[in-house]
Structure formats: C-alpha cells, structure tokens
PDB file of N, CA and C in Angstrom:
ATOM      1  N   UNK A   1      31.531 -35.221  11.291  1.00  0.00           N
ATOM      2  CA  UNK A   1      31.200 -34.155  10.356  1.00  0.00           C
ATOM      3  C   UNK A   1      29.729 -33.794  10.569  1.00  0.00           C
ATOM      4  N   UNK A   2      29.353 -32.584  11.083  1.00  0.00           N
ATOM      5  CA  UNK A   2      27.895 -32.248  10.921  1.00  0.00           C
ATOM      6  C   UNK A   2      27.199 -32.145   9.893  1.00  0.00           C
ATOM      7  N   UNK A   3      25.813 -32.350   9.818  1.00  0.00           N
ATOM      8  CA  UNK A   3      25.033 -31.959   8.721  1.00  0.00           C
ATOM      9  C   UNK A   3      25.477 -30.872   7.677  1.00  0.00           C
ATOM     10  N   UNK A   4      25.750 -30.152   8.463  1.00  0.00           N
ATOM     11  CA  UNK A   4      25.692 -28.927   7.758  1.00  0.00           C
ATOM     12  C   UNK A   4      27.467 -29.139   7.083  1.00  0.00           C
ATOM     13  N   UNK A   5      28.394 -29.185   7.606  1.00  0.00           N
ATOM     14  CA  UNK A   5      29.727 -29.102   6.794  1.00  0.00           C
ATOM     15  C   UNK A   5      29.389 -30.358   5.682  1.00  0.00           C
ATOM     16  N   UNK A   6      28.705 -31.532   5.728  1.00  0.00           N
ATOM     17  CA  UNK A   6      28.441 -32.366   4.697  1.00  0.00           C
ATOM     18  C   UNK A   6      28.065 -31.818   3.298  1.00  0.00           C
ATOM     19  N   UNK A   7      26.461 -30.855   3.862  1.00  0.00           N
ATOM     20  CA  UNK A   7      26.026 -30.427   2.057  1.00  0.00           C
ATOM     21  C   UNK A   7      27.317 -29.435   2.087  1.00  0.00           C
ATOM     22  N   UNK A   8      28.387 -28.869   2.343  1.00  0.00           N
ATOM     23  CA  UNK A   8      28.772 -28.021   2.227  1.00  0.00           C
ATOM     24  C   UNK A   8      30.082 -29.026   1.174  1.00  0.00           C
ATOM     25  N   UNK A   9      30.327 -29.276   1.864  1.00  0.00           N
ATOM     26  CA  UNK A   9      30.961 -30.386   1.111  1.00  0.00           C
ATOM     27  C   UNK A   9      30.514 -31.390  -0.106  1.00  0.00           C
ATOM     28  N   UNK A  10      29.667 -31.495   0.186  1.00  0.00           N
ATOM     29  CA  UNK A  10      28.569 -32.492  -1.046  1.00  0.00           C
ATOM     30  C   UNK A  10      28.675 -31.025  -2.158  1.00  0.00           C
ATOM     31  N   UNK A  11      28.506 -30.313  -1.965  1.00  0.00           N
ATOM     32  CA  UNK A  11      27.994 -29.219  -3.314  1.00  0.00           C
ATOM     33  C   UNK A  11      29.233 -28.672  -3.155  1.00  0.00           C
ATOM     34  N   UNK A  12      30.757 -28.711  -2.947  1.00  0.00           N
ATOM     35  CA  UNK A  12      31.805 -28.273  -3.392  1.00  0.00           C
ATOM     36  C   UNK A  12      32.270 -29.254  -4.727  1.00  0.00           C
ATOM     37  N   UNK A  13      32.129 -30.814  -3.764  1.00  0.00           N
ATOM     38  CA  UNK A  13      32.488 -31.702  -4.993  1.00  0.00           C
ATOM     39  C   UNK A  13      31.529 -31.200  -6.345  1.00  0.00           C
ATOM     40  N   UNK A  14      30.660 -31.019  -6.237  1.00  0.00           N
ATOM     41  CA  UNK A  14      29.416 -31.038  -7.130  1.00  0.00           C
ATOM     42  C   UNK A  14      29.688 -29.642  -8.101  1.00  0.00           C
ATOM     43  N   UNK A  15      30.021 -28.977  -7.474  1.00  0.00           N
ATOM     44  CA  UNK A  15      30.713 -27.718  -8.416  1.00  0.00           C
ATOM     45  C   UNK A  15      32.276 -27.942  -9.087  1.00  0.00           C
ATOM     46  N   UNK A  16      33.132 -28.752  -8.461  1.00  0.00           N
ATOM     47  CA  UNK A  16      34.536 -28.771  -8.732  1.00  0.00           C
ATOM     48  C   UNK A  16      34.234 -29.697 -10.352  1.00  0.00           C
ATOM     49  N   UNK A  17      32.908 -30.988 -10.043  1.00  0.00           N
ATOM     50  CA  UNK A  17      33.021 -31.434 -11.155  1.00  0.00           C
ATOM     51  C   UNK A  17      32.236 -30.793 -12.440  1.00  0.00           C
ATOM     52  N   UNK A  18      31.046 -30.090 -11.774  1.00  0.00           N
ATOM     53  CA  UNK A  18      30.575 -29.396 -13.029  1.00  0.00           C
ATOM     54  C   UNK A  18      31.783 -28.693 -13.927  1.00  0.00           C
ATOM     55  N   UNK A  19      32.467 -27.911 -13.127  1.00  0.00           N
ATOM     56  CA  UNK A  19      33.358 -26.692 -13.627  1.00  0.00           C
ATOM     57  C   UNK A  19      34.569 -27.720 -14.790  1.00  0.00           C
ATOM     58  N   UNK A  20      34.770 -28.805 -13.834  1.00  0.00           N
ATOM     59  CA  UNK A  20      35.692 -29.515 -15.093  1.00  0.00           C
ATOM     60  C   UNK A  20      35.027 -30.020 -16.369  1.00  0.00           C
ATOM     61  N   UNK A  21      33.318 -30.236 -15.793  1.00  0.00           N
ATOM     62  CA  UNK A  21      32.854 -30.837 -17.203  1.00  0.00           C
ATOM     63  C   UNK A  21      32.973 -29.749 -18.090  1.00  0.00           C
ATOM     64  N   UNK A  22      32.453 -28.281 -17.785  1.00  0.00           N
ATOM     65  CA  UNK A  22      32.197 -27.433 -19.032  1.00  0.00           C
ATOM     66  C   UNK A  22      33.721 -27.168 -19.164  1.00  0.00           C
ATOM     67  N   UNK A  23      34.453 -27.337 -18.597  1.00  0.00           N
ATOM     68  CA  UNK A  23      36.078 -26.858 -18.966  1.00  0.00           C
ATOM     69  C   UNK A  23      36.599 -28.000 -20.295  1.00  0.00           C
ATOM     70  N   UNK A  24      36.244 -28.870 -20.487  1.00  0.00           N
ATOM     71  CA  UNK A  24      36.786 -29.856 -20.852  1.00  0.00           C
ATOM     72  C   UNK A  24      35.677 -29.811 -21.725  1.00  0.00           C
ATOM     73  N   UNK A  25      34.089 -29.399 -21.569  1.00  0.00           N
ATOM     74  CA  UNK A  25      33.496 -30.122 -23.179  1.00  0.00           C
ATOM     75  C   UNK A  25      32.982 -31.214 -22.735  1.00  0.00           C
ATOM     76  N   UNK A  26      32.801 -31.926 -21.606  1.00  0.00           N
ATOM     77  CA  UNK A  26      32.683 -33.045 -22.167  1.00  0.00           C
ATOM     78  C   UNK A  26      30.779 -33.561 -20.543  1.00  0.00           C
ATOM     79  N   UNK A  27      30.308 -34.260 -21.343  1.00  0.00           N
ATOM     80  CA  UNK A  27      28.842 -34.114 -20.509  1.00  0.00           C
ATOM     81  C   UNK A  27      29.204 -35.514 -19.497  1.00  0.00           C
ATOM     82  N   UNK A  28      28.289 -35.381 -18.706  1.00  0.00           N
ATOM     83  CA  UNK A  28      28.408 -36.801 -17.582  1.00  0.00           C
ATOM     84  C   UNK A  28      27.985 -37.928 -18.487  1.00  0.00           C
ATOM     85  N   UNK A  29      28.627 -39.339 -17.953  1.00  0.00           N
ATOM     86  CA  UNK A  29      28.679 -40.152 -18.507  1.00  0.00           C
ATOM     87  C   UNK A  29      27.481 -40.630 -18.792  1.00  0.00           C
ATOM     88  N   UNK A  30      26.553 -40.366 -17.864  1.00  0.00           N
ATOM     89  CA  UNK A  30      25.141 -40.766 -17.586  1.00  0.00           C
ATOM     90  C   UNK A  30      23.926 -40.218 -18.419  1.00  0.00           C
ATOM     91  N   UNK A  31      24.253 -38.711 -18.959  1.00  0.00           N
ATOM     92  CA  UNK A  31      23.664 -37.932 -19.623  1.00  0.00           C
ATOM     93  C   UNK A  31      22.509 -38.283 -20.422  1.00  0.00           C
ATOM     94  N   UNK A  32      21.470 -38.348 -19.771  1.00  0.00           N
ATOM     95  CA  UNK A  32      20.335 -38.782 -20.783  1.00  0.00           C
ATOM     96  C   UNK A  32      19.485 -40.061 -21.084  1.00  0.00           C
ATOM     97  N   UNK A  33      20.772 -40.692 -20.148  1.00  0.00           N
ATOM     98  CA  UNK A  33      20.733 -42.434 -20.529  1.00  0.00           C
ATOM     99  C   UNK A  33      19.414 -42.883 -18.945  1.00  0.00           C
ATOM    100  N   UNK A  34      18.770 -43.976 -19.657  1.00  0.00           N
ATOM    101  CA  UNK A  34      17.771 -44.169 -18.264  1.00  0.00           C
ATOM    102  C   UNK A  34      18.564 -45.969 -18.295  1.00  0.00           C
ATOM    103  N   UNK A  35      17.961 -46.422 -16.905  1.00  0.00           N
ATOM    104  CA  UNK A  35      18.298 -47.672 -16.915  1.00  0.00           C
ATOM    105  C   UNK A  35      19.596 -48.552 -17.193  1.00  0.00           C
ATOM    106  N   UNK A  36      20.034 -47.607 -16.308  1.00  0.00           N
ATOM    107  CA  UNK A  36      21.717 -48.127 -16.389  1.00  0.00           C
ATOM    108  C   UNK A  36      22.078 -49.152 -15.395  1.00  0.00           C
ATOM    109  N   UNK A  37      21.239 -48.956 -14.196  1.00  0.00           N
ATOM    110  CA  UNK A  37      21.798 -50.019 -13.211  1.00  0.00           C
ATOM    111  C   UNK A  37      20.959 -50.843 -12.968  1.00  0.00           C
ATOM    112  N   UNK A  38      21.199 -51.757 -12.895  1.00  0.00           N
ATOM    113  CA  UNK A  38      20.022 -53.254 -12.303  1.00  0.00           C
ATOM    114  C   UNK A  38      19.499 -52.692 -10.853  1.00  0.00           C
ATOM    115  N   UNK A  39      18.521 -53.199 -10.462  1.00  0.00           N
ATOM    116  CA  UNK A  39      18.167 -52.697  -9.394  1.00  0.00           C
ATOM    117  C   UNK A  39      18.707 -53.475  -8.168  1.00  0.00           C
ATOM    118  N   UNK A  40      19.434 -54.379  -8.520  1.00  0.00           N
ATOM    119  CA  UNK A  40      20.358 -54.983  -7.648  1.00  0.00           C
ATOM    120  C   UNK A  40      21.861 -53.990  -7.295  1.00  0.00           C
ATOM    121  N   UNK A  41      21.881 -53.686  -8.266  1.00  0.00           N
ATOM    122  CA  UNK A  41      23.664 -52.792  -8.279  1.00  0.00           C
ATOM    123  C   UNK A  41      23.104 -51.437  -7.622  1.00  0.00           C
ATOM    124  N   UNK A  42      22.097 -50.919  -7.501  1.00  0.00           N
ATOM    125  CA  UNK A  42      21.223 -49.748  -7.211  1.00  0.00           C
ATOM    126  C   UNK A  42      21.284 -49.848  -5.339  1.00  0.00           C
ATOM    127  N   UNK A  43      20.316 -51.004  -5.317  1.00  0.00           N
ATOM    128  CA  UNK A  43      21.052 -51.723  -3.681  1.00  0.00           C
ATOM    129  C   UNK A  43      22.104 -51.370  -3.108  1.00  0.00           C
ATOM    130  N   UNK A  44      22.814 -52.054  -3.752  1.00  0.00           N
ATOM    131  CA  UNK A  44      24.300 -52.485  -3.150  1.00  0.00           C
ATOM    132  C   UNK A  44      24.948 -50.997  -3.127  1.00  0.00           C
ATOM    133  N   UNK A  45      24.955 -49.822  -4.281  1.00  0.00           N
ATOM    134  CA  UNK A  45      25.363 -48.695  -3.974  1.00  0.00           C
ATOM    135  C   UNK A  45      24.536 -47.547  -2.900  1.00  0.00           C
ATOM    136  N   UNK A  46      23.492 -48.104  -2.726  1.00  0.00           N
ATOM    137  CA  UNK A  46      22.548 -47.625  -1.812  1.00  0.00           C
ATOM    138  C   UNK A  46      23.430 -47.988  -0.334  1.00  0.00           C
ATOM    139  N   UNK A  47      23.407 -49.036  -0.557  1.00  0.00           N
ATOM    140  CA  UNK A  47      24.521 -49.662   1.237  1.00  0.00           C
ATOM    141  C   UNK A  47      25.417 -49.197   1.344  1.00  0.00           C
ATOM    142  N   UNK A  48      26.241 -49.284   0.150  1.00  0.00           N
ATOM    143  CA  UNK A  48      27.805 -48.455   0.366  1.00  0.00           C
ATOM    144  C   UNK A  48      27.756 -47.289   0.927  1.00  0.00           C
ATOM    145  N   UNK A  49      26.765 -46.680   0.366  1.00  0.00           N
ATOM    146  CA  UNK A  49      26.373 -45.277   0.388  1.00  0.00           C
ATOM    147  C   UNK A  49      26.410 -44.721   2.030  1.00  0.00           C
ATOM    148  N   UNK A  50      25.057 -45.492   2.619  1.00  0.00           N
ATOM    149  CA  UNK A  50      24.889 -45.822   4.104  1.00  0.00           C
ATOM    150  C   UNK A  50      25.895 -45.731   4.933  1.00  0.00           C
ATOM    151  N   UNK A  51      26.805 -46.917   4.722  1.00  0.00           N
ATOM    152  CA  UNK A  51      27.905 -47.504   5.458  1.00  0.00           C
ATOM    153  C   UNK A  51      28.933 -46.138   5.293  1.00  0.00           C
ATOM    154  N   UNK A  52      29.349 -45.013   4.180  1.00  0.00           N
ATOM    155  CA  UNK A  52      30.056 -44.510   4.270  1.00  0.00           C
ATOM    156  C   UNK A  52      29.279 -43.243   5.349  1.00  0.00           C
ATOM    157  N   UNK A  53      28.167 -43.275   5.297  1.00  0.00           N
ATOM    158  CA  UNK A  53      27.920 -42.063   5.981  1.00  0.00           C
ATOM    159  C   UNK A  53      27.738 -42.420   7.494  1.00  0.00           C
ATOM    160  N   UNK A  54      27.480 -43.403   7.661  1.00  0.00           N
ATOM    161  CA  UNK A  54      27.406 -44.000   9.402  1.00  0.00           C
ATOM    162  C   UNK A  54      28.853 -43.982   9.776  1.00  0.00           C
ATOM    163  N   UNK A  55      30.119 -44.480   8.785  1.00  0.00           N
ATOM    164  CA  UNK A  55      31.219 -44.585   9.266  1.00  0.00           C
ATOM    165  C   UNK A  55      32.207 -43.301   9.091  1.00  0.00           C
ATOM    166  N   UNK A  56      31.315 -42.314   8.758  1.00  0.00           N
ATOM    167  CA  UNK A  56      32.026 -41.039   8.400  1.00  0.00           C
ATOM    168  C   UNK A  56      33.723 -41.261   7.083  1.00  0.00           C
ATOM    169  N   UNK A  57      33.727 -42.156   6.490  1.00  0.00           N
ATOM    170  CA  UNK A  57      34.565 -42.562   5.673  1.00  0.00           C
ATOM    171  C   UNK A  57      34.546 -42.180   3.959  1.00  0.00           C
ATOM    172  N   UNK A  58      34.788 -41.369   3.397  1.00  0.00           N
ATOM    173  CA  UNK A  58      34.623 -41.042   1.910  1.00  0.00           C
ATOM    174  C   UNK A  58      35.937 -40.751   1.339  1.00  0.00           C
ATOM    175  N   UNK A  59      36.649 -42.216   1.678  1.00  0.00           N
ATOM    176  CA  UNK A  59      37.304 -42.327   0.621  1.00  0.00           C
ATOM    177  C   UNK A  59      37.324 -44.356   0.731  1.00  0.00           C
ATOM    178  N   UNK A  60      37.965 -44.661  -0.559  1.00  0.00           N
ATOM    179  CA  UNK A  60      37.403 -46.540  -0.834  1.00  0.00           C
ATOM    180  C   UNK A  60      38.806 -46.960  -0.018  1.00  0.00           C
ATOM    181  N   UNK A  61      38.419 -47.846   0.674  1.00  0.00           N
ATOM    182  CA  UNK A  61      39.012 -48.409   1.546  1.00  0.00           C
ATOM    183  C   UNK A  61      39.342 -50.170   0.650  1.00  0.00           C
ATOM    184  N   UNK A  62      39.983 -49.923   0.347  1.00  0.00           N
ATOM    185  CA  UNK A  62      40.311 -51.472  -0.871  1.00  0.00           C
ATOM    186  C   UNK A  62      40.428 -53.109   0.134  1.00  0.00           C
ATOM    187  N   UNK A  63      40.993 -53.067   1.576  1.00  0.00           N
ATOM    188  CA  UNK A  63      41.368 -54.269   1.925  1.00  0.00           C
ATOM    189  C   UNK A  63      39.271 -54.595   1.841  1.00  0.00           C
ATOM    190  N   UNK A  64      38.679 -53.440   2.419  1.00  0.00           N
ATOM    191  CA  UNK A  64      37.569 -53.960   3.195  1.00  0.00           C
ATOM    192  C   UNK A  64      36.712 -54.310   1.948  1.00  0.00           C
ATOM    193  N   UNK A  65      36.989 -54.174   0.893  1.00  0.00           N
ATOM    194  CA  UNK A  65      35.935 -54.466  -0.316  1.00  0.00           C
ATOM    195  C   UNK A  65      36.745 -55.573  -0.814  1.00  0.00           C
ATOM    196  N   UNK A  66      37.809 -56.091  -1.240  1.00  0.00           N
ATOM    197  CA  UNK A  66      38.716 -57.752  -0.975  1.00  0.00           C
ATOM    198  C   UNK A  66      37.883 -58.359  -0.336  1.00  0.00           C
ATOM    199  N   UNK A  67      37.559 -58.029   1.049  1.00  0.00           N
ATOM    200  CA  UNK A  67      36.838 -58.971   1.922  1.00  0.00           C
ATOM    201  C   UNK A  67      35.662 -59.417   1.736  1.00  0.00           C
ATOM    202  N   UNK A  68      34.832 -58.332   0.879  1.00  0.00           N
ATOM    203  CA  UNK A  68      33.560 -58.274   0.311  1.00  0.00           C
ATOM    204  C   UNK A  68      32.942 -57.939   1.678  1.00  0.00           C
ATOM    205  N   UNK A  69      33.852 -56.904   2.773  1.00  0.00           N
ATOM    206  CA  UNK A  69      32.922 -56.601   3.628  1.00  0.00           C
ATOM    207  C   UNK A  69      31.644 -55.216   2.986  1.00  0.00           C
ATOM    208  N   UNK A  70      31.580 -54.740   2.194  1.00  0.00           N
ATOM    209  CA  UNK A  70      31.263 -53.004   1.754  1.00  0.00           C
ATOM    210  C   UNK A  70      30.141 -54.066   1.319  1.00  0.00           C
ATOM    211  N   UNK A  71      30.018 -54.637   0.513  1.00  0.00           N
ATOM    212  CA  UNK A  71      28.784 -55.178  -0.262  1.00  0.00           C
ATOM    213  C   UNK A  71      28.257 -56.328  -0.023  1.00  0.00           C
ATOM    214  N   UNK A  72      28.305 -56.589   1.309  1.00  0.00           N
ATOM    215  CA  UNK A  72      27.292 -57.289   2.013  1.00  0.00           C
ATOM    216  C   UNK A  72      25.920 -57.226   2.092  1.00  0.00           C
TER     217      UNK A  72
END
C-alpha cells in the first residue's frame, strides 16, 4: 500500500467513524479524559502499531497475539 492510498484510507476510516458518532449522539470514548493509558500500554500500542504498518496487516490476527507474538 503506498503512502499516499494509506492517509487516504486512514481519513476514510476517520470520517466513516465521525459520521456514526454524530449519527448516533454519542462522543468518543476518550472525550476529554487525559491519562488513560499507562505509559507502558502506550508502548506496547505504539509496537503494534509499527508491526502493523511494516507488515502491511490491519486487521487482528488472534493466533499471533495467543502467542504473545504482537506484544513483544
């Protein structure tokens, strides 16, 4: 996937969910709130993060997180 079809993609999701939030009423879960994640869990979604974009993979792959390979 090139750069460019990514944000294209990154800001489709990003609109599909705005449009359901105001459809529905209802605000992100996160809304306002500071200090939600340990800076350990911050990490570890930081890697996932990585690993999905080096492996071109965005969707959760369940055997490989069983293995506790994703959050290594």
């Amino acid at each position: 996937m090139s750069e460019k079809e990514k944000i294209s993609h990154f800001k489709n999701i990003i609109t599909k969910t705005a449009r359901t939030r105001r459809k529905n009423g209802t605000p992100s879960w996160n809304s306002g709130k500071k200090g939600i994640y340990s800076q350990e869990t911050i990490e570890k979604i930081r890697a996932a993060t990585l690993l999905q974009m080096e492996n071109q993979v965005f969707k959760k792959n369940w055997d490989r997180e069983e293995n506790g390979e994703i959050f290594k």
